[in-house]
Structure formats: C-alpha cells, structure tokens
N, C-alpha and C. Protein backbone atom coordinates (compact mmCIF):
# COMPACT_ATOMS: atom_id res chain seq x y z
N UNK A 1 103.50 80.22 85.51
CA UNK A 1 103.41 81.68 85.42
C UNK A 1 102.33 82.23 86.35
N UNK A 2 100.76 81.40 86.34
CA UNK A 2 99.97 82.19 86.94
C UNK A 2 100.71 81.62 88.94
N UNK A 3 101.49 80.95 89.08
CA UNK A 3 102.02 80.98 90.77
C UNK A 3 102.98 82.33 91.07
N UNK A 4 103.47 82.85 89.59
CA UNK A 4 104.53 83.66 90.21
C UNK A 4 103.73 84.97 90.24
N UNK A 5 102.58 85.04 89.32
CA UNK A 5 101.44 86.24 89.59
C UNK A 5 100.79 86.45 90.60
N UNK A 6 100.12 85.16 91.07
CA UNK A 6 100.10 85.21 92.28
C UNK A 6 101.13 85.96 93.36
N UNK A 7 101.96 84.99 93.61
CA UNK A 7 103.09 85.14 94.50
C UNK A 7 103.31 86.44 94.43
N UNK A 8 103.74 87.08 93.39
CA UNK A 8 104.05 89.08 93.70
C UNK A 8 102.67 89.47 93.87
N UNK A 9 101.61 89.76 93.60
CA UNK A 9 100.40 90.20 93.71
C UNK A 9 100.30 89.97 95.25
N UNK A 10 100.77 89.06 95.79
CA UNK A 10 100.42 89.18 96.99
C UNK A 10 101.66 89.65 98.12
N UNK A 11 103.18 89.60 97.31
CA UNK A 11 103.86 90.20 98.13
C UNK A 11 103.58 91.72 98.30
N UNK A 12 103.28 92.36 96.70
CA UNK A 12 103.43 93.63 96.63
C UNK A 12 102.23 94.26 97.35
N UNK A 13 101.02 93.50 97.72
CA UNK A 13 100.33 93.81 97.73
C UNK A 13 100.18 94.06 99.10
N UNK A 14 101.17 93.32 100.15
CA UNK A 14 101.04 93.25 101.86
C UNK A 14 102.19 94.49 101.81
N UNK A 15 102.68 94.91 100.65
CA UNK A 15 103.78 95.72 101.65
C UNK A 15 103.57 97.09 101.11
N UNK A 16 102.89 97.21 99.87
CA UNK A 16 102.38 98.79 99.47
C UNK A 16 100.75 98.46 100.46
N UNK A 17 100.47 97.95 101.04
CA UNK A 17 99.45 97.94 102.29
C UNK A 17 98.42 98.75 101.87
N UNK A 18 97.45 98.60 101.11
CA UNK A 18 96.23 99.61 100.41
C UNK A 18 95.49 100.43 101.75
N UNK A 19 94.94 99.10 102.58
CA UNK A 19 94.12 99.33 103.57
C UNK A 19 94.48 100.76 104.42
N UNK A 20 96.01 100.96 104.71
CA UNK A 20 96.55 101.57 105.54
C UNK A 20 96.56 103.17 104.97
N UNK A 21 96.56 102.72 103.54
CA UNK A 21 96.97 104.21 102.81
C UNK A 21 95.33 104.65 102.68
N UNK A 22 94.19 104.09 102.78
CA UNK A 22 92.88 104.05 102.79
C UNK A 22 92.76 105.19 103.84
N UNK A 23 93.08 104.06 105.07
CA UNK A 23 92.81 105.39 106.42
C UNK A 23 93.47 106.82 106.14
N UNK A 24 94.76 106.25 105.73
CA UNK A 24 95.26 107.95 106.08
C UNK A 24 95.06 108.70 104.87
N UNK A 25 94.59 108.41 104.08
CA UNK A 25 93.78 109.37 102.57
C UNK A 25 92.78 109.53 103.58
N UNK A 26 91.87 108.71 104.05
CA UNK A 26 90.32 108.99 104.30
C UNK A 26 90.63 110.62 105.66
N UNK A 27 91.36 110.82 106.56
CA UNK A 27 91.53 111.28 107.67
C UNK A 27 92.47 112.19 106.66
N UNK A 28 93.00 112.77 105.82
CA UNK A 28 93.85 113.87 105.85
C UNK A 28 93.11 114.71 105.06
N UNK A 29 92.04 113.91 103.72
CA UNK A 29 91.74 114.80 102.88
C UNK A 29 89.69 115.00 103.13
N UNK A 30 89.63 114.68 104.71
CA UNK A 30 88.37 114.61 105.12
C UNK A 30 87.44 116.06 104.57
N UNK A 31 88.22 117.23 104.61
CA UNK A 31 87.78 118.55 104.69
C UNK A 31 87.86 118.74 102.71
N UNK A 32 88.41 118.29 102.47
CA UNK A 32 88.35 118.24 100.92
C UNK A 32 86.82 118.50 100.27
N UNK A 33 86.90 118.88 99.02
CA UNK A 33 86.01 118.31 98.01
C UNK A 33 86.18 116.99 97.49
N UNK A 34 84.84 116.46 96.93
CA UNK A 34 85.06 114.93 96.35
C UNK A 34 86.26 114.87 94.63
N UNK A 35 85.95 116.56 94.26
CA UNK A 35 87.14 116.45 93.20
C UNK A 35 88.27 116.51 93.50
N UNK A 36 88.52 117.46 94.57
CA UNK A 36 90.05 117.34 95.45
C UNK A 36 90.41 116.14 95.54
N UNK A 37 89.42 115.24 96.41
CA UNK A 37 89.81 114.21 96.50
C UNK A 37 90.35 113.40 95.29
N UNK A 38 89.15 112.90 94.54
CA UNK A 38 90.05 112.13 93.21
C UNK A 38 91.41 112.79 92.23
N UNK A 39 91.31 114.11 92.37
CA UNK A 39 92.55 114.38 92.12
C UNK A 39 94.37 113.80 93.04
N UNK A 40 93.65 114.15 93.95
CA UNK A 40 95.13 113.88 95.13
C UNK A 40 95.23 112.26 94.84
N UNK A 41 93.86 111.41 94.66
CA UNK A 41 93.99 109.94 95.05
C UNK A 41 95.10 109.68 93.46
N UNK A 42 94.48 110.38 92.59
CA UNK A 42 95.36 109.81 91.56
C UNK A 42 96.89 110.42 90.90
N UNK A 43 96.86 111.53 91.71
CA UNK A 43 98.46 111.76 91.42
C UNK A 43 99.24 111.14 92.64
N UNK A 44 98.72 110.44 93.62
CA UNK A 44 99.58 109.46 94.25
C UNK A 44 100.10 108.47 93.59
N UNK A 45 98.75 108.11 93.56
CA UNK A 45 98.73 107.17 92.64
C UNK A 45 99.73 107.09 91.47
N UNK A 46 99.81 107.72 90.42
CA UNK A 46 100.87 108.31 89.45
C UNK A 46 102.19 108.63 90.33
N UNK A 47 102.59 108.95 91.35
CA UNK A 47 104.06 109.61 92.00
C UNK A 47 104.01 108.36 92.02
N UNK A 48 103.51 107.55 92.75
CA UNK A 48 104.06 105.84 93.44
C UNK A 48 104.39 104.55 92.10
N UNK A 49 103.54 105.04 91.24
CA UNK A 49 104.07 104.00 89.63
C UNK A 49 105.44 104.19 89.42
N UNK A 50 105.70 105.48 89.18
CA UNK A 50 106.68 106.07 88.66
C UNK A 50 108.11 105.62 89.76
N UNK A 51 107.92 105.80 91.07
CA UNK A 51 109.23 105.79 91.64
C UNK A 51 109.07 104.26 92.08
N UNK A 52 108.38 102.85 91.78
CA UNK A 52 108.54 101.71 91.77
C UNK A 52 108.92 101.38 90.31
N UNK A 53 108.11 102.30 89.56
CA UNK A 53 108.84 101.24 88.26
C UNK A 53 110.26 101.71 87.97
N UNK A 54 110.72 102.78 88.41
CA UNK A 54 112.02 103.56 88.74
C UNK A 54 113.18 102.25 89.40
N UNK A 55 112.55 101.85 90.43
CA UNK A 55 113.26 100.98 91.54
C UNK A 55 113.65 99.35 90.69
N UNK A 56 112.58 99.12 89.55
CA UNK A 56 112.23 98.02 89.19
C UNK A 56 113.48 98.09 88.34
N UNK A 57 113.44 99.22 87.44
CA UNK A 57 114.38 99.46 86.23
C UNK A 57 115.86 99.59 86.41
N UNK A 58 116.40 100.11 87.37
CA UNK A 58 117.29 101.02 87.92
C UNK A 58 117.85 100.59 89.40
N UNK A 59 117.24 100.07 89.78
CA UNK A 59 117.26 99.40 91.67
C UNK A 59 118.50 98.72 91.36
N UNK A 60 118.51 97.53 90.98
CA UNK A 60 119.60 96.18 90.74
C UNK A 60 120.86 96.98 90.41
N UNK A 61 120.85 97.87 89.18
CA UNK A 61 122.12 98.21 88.51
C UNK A 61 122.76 98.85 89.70
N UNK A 62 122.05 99.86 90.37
CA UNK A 62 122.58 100.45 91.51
C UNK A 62 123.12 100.11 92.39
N UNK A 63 122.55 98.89 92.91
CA UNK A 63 123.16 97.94 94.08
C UNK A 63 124.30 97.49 93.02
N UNK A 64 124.47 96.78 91.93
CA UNK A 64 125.58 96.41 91.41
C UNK A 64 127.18 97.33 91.20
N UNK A 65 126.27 98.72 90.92
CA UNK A 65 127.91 99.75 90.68
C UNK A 65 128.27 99.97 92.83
N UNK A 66 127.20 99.98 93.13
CA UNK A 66 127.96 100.14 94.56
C UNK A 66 128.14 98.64 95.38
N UNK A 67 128.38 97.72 94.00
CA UNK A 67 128.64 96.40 94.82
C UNK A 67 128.18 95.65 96.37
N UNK A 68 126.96 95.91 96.00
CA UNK A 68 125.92 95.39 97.00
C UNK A 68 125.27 94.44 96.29
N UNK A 69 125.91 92.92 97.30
CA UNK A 69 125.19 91.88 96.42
C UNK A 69 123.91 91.68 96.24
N UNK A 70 122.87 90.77 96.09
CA UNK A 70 121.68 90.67 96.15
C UNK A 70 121.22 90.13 97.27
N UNK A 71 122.16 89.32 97.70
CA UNK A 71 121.59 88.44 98.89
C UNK A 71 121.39 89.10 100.64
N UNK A 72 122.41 90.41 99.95
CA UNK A 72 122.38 91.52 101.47
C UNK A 72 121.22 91.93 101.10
N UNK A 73 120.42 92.59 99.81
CA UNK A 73 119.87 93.24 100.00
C UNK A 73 118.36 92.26 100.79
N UNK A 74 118.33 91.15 100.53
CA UNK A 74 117.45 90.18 100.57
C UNK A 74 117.27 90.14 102.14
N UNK A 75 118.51 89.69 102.35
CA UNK A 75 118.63 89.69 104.04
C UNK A 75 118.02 91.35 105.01
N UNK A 76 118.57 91.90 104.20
CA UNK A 76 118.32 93.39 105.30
C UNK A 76 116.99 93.81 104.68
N UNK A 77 116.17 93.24 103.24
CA UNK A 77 114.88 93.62 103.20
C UNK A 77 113.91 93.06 103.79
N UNK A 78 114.38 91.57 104.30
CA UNK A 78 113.75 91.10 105.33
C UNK A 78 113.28 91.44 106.60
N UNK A 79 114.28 91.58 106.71
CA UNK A 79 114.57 92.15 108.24
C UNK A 79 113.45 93.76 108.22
N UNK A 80 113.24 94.46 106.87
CA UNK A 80 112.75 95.94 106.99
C UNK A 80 111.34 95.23 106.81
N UNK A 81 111.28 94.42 106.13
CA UNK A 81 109.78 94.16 106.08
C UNK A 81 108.87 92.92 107.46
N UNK A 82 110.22 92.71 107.58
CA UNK A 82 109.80 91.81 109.20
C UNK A 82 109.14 93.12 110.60
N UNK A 83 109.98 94.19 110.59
CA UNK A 83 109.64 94.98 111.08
C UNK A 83 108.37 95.91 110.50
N UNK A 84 108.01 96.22 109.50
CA UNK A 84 107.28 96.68 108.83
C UNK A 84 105.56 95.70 109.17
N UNK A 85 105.83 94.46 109.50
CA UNK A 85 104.98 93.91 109.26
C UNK A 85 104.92 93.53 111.15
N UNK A 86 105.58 94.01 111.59
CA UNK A 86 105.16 94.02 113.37
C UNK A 86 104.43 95.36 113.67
N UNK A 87 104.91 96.35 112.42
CA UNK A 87 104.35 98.13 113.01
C UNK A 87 102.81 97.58 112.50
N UNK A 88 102.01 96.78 111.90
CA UNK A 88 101.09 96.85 111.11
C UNK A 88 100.41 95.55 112.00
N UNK A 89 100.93 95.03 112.95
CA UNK A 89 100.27 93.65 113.50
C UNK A 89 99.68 94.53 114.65
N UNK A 90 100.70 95.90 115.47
CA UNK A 90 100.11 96.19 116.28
C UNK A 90 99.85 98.03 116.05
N UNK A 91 99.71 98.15 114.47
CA UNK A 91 98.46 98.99 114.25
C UNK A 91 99.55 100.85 114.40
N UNK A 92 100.93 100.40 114.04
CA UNK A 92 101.22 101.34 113.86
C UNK A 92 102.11 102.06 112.17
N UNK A 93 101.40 101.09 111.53
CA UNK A 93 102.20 101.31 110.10
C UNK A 93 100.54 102.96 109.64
N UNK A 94 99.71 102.40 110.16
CA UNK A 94 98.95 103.46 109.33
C UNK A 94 98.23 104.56 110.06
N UNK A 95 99.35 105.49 110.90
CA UNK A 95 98.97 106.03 112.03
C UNK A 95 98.43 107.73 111.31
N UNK A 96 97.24 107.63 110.99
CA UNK A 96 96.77 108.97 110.89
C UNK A 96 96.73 110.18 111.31
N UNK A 97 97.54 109.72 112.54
CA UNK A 97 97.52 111.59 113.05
C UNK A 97 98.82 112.47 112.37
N UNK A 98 99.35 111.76 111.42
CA UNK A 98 100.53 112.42 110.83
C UNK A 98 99.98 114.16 110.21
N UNK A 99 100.23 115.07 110.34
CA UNK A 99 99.75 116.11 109.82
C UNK A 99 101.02 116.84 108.81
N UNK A 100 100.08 117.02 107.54
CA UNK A 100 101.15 118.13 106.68
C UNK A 100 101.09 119.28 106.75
N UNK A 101 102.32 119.80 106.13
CA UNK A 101 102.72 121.50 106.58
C UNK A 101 102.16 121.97 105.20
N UNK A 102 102.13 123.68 105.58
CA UNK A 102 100.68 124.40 104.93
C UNK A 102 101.29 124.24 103.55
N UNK A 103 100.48 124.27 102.47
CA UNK A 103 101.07 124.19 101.17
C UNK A 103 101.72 123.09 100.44
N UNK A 104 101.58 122.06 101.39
CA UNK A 104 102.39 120.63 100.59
C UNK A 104 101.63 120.37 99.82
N UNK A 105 101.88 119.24 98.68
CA UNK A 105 101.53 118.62 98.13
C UNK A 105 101.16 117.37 98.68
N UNK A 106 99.57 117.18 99.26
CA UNK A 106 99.51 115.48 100.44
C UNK A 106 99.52 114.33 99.31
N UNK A 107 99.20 114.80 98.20
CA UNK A 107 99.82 113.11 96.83
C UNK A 107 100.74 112.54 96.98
N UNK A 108 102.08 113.31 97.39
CA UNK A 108 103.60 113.56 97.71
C UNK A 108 103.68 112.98 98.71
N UNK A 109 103.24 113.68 99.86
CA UNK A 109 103.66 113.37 101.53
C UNK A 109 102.28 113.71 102.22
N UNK A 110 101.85 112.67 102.83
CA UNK A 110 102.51 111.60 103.09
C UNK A 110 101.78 110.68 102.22
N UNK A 111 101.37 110.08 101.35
CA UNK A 111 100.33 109.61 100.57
C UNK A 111 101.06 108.38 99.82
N UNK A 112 101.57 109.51 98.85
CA UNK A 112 102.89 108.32 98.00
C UNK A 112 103.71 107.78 98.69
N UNK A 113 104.75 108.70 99.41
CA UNK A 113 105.95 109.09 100.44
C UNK A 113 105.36 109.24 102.23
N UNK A 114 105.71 108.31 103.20
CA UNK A 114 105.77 107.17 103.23
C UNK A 114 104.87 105.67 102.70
N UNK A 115 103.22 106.43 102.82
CA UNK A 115 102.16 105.50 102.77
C UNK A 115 102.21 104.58 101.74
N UNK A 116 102.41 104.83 100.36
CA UNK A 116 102.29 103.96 99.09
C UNK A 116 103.59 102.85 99.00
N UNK A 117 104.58 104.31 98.82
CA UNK A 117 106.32 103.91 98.57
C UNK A 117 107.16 103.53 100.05
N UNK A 118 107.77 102.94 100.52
CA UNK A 118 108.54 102.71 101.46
C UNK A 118 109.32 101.57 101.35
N UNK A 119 110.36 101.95 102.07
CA UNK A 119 111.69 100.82 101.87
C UNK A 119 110.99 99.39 101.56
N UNK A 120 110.08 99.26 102.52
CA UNK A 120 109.88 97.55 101.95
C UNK A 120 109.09 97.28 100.55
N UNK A 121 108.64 98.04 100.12
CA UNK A 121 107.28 97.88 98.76
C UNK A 121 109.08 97.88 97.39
N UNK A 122 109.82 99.19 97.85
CA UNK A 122 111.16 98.94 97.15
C UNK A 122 111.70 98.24 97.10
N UNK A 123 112.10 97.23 98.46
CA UNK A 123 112.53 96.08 98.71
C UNK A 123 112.03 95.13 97.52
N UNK A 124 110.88 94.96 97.70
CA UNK A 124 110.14 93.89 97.35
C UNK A 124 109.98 93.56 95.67
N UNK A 125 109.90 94.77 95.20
CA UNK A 125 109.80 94.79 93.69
C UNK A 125 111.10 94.94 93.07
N UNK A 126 111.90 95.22 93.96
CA UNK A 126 113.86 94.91 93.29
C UNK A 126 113.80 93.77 93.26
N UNK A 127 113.43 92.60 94.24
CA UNK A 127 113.81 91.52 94.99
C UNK A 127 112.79 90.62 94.10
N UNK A 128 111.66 91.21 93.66
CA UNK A 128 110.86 90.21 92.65
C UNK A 128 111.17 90.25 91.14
N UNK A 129 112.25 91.26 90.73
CA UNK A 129 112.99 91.27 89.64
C UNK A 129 113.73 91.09 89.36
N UNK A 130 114.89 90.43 89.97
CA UNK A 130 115.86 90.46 90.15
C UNK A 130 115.83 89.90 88.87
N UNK A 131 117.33 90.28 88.35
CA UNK A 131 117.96 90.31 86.82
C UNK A 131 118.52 89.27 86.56
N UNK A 132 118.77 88.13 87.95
CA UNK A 132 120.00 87.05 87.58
C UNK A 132 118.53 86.16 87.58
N UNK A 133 117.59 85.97 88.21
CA UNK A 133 116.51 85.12 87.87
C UNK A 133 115.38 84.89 86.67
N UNK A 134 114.86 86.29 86.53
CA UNK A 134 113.73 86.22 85.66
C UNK A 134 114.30 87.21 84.77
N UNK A 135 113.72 86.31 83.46
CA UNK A 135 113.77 87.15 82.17
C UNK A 135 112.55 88.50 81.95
N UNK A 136 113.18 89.23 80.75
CA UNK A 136 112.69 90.61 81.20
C UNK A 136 110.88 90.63 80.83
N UNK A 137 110.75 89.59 80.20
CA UNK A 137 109.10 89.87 79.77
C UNK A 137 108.66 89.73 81.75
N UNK A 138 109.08 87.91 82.11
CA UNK A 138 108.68 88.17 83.50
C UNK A 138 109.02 89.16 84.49
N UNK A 139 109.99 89.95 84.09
CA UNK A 139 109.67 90.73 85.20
C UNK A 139 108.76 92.06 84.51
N UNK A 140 108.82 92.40 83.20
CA UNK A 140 107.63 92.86 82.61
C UNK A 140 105.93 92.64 83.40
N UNK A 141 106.02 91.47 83.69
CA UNK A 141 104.46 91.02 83.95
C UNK A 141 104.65 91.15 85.39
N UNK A 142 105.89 91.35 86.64
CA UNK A 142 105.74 92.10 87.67
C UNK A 142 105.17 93.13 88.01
N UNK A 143 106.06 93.71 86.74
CA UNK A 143 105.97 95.35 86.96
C UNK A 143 104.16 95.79 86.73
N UNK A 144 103.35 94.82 85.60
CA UNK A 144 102.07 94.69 85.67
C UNK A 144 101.25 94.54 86.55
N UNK A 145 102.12 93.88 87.49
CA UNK A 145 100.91 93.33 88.62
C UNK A 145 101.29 94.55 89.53
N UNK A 146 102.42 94.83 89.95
CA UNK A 146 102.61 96.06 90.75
C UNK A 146 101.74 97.36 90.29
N UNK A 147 101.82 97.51 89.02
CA UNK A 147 100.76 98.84 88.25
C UNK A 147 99.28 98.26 88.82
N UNK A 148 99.01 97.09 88.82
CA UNK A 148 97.73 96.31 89.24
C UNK A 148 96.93 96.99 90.52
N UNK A 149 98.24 96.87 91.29
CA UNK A 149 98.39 96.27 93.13
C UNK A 149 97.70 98.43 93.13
N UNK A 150 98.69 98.86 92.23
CA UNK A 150 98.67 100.63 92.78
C UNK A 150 97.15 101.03 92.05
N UNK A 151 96.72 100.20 90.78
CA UNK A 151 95.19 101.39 90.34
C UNK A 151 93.99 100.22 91.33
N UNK A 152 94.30 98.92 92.39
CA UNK A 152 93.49 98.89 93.44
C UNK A 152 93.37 99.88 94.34
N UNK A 153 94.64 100.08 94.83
CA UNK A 153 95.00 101.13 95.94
C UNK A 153 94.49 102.48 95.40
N UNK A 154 94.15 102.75 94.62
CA UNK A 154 93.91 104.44 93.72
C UNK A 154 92.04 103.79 93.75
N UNK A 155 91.60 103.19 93.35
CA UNK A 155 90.37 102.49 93.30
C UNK A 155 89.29 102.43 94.86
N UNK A 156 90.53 102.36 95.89
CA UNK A 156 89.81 102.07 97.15
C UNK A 156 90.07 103.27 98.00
N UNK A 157 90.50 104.72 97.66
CA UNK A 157 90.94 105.80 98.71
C UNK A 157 89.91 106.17 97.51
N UNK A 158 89.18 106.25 96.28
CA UNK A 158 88.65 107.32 96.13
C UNK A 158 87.00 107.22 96.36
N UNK A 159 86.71 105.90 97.18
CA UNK A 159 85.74 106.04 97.94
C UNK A 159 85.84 105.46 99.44
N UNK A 160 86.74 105.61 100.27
CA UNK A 160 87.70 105.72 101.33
C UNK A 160 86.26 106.06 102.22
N UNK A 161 85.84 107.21 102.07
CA UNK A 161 84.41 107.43 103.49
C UNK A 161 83.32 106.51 103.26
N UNK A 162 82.94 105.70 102.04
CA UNK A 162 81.99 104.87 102.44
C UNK A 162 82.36 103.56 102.67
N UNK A 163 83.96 103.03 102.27
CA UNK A 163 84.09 102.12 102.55
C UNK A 163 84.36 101.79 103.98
N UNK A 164 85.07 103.31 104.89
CA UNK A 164 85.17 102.59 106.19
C UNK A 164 83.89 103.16 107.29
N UNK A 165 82.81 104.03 106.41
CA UNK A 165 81.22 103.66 107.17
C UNK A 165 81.26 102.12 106.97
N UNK A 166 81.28 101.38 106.18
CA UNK A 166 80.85 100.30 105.66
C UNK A 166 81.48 99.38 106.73
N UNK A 167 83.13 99.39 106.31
CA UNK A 167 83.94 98.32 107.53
C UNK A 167 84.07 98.61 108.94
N UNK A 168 83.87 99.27 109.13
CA UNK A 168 84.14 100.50 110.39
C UNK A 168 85.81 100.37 110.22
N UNK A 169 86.48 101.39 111.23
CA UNK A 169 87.53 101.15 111.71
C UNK A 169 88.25 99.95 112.42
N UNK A 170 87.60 99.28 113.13
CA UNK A 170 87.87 98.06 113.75
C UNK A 170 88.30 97.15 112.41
N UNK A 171 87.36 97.20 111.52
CA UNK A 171 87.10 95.87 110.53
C UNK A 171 88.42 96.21 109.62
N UNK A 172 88.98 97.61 109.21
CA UNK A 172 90.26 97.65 108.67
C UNK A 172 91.49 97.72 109.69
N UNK A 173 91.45 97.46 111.03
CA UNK A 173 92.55 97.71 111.73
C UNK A 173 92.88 96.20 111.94
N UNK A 174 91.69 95.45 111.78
CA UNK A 174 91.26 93.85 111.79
C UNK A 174 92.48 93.37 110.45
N UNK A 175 91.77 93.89 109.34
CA UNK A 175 92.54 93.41 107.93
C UNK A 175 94.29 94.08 107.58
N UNK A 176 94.13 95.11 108.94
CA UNK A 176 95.53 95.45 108.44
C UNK A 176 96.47 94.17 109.36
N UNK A 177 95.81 93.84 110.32
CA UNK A 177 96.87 92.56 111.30
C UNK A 177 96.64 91.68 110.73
N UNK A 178 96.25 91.59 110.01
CA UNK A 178 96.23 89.96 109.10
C UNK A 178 97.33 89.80 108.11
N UNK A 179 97.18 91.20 107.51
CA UNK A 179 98.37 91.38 106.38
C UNK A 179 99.57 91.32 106.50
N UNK A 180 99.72 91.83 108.22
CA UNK A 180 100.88 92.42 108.95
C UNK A 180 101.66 90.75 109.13
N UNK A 181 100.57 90.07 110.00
CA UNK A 181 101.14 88.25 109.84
C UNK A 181 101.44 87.74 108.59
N UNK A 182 101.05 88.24 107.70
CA UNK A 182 101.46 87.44 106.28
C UNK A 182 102.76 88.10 106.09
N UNK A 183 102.82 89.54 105.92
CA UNK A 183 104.23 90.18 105.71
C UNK A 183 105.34 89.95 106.85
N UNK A 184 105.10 89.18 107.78
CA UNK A 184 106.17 88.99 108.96
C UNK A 184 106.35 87.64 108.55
N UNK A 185 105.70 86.83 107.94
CA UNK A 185 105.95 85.31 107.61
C UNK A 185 106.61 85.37 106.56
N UNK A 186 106.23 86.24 105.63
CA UNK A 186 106.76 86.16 104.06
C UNK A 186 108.34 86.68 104.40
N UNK A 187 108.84 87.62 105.22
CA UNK A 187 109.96 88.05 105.38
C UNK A 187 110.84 86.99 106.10
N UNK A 188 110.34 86.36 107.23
CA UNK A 188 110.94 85.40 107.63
C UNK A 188 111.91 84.06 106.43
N UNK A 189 110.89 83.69 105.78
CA UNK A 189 111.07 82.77 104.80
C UNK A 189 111.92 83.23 103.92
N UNK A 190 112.16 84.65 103.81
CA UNK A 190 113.38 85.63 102.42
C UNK A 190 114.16 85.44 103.49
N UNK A 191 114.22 85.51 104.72
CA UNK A 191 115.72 86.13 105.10
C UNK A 191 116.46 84.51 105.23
N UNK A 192 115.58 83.55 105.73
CA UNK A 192 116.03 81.62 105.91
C UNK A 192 116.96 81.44 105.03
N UNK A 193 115.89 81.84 103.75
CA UNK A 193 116.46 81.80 102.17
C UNK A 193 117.60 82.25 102.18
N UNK A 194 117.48 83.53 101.85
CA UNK A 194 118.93 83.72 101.67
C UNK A 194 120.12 83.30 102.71
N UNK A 195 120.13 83.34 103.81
CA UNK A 195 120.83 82.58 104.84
C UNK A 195 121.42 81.12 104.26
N UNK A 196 120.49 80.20 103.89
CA UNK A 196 120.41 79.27 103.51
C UNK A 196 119.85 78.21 104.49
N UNK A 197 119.06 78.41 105.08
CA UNK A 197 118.31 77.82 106.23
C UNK A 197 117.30 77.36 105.62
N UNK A 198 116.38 77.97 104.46
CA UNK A 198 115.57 76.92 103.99
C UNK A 198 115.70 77.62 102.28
N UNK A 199 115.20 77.15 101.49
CA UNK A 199 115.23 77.38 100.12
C UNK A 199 114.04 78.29 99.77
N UNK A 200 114.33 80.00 100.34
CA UNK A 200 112.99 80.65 99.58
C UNK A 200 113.42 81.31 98.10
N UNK A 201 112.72 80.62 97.41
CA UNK A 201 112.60 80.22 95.84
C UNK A 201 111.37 81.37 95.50
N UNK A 202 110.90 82.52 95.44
CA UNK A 202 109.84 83.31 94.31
C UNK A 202 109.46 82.21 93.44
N UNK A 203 108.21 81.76 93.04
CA UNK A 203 107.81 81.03 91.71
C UNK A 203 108.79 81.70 90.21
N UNK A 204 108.97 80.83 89.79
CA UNK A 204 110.04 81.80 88.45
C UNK A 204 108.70 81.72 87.11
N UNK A 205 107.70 80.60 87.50
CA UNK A 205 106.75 80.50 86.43
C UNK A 205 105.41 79.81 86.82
C-alpha cells in the first residue's frame, strides 16, 4: 500500500506541477493584498478538489457510456502528458505572462483552469483509479493523496514571494525541468504499457 502512495503522490504530483502554479500565483496576484492573496490561493485550491474528485468519481463511467476503452485513454494520456512534460523541460508549461480580463475570477482562470487542473492531472487521477483495478477504499486513499498533492500546492502559493526571494527564479525553473523529465519518463512507460511493450503495472498495494 505505502508503494502505491507513493507511486500517485508522485504521479499527481509532477502533473498538477505546484512549482509552476507558484510562479504564476506569485506574478498575477503581485499587486494584491496578502488577504486577497490567501483568499484567491484557497478557492483555487477548493475549484481544483472539486473538479478532480469530479474526474475521479465520474471520469471512468463516462469514458464507458461513450465506449472509450481504458487503454485509449492510457495511450492518448500518455502521449498528453509526454508532451506536457516537454512544455515544462523547456520552461513553457508555467509561462506567466498569461494576463486575465477585467473582472475574472484569477482562482478560476488561470489558477485552477489551466494551472492546477489540465488534461494530464485528469488523465492521471482517472488512470490511477481505474475501477477494473483498485478497490474503492484504494482508490479512496488516491483521492487522499490527490487532496494531499492540492493543500501542498495551496500551502506553497500562499507564501509564493518569499519562497521565490528564497529560490530565485532560476532555482524553480531548475525544479520545474526535473519534474518535466520525470513526467516524460513516467508517460513513456504508460503508453509501452498499454501498447504492450513493457508491463506498466501502478503498484495496486
């Protein structure tokens, strides 16, 4: 059990990408107050629980009524997180100059929507639940570590300006290509898998 905690803790954790959502909290809500701030950090925070544990609950059945097997989705989430994890090797998954229009909600967009939530973090937590493998407590204790993975990510944007005085920019553009190689390896090995080129097996316990 504690390999398969591992094992998602660290998938979910390269592809909801904290570091990345760090910068672009730190650069959008610069002009803020520090209460603004912890407000916005934690209704992201809250939008992004909600539409993963959404995906967790609800994802599978969906692909099932529109008869989409599992193993496509495996294959083509590969492939999104293979790419996902090349935009982040060369430093374009967490591109801050994104600007919102007057009156949005930035918890929403871009914060939750793309930064938190994106096809691959969805990918990943369908694909670590899947219904024909793990029983529901284990994927119960997914869905834990994913709630885990999001109050880090809520934990590290709501002191976002001293942590990157602290790392500088270099030192998180450093940790985001590291992550980016792990999430381009980890995808490789799902897509083998399902192919059947090599046996990628999730720990079941």
């Amino acid at each position: 059990m504690s390999q398969k905690v591992i094992y998602d803790a660290l998938m979910i954790w390269v592809t909801i990408e904290p570091v990345g959502s760090v910068l672009l909290f730190a650069a959008i809500t610069s002009e803020l107050s520090a209460a603004e701030r912890r407000k916005i950090a934690v209704r992201a925070t809250a939008y992004s629980a909600i539409l993963l544990l959404g995906a967790i609950v609800v994802g599978q059945f969906i692909l099932t009524a529109m008869k989409i097997q599992l193993i496509s989705l495996e294959v083509a989430g590969g492939i999104i997180l293979f790419l996902f994890g090349l935009q982040m090797i060369f430093g374009q998954a967490s591109d801050v100059s994104r600007s919102s229009e007057a009156g949005q909600d930035l918890a929403v967009f871009p914060l939750a929507v793309p930064s938190i939530v994106g096809p691959e973090s969805i990918t990943a937590v369908v694909l670590l639940t899947d219904n024909h493998v793990y029983s529901i407590p284990t994927q119960a204790m997914t869905a834990g570590v994913m709630v885990g993975v999001l109050a880090v990510t809520c934990v590290l944007m709501l002191p976002a300006g001293p942590i990157l005085r602290i790392i500088g920019k270099t030192g998180a553009a450093l940790l985001e290509r590291v992550m980016g190689m792990i999430l381009a390896a980890l995808s490789v090995e799902m897509v083998m898998g399902a192919l059947g080129v090599v046996r990628w097996a999730p720990p079941t316990n």
